[in-house]
N, C-alpha and C. Protein backbone atom coordinates (compact mmCIF):
# COMPACT_ATOMS: atom_id res chain seq x y z
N UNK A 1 -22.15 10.69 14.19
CA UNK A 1 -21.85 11.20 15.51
C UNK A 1 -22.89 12.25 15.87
N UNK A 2 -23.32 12.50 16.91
CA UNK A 2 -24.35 13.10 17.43
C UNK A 2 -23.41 14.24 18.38
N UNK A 3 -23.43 15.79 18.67
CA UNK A 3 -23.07 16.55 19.42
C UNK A 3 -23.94 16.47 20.98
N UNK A 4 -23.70 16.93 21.68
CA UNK A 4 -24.23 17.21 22.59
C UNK A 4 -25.36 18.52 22.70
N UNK A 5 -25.46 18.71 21.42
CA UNK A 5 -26.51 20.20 21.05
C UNK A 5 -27.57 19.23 20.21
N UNK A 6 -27.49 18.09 19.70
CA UNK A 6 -27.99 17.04 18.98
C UNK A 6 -27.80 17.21 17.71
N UNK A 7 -26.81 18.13 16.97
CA UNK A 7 -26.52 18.39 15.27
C UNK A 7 -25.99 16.91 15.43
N UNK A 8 -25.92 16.10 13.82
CA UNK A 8 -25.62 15.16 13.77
C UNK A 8 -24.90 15.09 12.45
N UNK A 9 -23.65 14.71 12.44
CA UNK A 9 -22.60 14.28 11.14
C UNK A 9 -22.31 13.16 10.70
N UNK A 10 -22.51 12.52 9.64
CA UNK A 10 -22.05 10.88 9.17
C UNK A 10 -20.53 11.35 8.43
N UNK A 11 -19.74 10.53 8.58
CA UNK A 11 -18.60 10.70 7.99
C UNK A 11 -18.39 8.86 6.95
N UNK A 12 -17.81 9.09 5.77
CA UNK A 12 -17.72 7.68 5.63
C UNK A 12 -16.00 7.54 4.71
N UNK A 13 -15.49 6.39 4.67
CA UNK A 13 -14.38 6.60 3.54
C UNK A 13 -14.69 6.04 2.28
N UNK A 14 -14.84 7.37 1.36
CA UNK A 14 -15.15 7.46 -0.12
C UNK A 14 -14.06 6.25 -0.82
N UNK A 15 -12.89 6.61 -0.89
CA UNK A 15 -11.99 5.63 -1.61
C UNK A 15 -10.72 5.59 -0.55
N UNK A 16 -9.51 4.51 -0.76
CA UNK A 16 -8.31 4.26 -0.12
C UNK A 16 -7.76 5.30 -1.46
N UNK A 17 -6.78 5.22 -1.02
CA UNK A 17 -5.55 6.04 -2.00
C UNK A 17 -4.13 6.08 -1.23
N UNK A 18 -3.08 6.44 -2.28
CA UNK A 18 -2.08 7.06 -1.50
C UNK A 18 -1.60 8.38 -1.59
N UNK A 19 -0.45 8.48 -0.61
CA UNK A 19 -0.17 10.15 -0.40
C UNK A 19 1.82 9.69 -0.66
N UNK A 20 2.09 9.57 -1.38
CA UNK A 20 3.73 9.14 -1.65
C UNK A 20 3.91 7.58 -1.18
N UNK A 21 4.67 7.55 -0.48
CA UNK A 21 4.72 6.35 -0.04
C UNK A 21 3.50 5.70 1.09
N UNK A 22 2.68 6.90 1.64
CA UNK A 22 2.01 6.59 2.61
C UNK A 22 0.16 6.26 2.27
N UNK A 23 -0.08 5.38 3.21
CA UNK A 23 -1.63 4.88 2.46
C UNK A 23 -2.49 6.20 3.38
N UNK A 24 -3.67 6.34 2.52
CA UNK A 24 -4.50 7.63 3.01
C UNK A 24 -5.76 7.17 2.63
N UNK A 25 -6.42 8.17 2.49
CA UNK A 25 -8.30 7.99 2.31
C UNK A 25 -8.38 9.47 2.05
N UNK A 26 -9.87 9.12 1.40
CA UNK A 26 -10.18 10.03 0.59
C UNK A 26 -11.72 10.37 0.99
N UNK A 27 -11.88 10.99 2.16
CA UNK A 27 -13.06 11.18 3.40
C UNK A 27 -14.32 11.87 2.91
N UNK A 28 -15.57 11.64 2.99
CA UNK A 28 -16.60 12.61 2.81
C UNK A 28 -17.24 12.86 4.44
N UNK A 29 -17.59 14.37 4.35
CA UNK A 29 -18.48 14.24 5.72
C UNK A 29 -19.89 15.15 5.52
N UNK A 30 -21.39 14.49 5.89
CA UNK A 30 -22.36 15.35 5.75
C UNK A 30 -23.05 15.50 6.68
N UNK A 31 -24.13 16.44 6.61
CA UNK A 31 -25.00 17.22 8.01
C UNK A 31 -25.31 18.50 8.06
N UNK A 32 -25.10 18.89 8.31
CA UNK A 32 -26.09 20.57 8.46
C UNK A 32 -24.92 21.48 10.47
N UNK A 33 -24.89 22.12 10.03
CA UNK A 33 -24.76 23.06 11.48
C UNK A 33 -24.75 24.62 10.88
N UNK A 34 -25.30 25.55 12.02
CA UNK A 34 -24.90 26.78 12.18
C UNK A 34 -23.83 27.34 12.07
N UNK A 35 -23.32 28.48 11.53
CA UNK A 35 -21.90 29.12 11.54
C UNK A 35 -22.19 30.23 12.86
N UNK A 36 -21.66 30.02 14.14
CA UNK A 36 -21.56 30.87 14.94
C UNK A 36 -20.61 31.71 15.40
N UNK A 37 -19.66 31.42 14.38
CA UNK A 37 -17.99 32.11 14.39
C UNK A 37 -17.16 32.00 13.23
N UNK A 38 -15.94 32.29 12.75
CA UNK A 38 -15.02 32.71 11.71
C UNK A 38 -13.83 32.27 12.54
N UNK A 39 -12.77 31.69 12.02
CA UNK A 39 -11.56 31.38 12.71
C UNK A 39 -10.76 30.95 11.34
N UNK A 40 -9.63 32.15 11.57
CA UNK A 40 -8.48 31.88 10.53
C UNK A 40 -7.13 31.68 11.50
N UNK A 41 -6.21 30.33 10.88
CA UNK A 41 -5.35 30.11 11.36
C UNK A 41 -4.21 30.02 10.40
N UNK A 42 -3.04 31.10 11.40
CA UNK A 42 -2.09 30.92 10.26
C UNK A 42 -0.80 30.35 11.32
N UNK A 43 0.08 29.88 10.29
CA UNK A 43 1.55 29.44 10.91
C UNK A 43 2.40 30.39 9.96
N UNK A 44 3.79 29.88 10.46
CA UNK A 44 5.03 30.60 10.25
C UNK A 44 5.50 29.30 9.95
N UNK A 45 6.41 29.24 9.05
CA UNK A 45 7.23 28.28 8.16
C UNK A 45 8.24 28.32 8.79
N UNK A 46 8.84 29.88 9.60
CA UNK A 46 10.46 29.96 9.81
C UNK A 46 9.97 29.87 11.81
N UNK A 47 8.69 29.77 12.08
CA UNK A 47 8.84 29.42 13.79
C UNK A 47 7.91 28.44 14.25
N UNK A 48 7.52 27.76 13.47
CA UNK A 48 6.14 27.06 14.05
C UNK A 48 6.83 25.33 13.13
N UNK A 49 7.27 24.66 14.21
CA UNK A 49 8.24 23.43 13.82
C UNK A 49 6.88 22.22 13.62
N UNK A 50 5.68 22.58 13.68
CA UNK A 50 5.05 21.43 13.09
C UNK A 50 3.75 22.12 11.97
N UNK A 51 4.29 23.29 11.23
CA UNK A 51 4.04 24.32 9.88
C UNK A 51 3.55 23.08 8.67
N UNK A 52 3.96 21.72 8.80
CA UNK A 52 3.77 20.88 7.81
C UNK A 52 2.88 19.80 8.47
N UNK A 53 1.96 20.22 9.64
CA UNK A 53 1.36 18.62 10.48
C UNK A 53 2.34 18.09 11.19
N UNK A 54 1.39 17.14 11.88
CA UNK A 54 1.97 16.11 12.21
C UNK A 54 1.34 14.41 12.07
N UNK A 55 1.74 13.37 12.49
CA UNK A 55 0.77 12.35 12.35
C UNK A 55 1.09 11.97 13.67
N UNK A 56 -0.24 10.99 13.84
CA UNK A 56 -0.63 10.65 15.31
C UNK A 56 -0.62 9.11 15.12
N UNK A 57 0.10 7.98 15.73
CA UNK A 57 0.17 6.77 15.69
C UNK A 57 0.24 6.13 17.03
């Protein structure tokens, strides 16, 4: 994938696997970019009702 700044990332799937009952992958991604910022994100377990993800289908 190419940005619109022209940095460029290949992503590929290393191996299949599973995650319990559910099928997953096991992702590599390479390329190069600048760090132009720091961003820590936290949740709350007791207020934030998707604290565990979600999936998108």
């Amino acid at each position: 994938h190419e940005s619109y700044i022209g940095s460029q990332f290949t992503g590929r799937v290393e191996e299949l696997t599973r995650v319990g009952d559910h099928p997953a992958i096991i992702p590599s991604i390479e390329g190069w970019a600048r760090i132009y910022g720091e961003n820590t994100i936290t949740v709350d377990p007791h207020d934030d009702p998707y604290w565990r993800g979600f999936l998108v289908s």
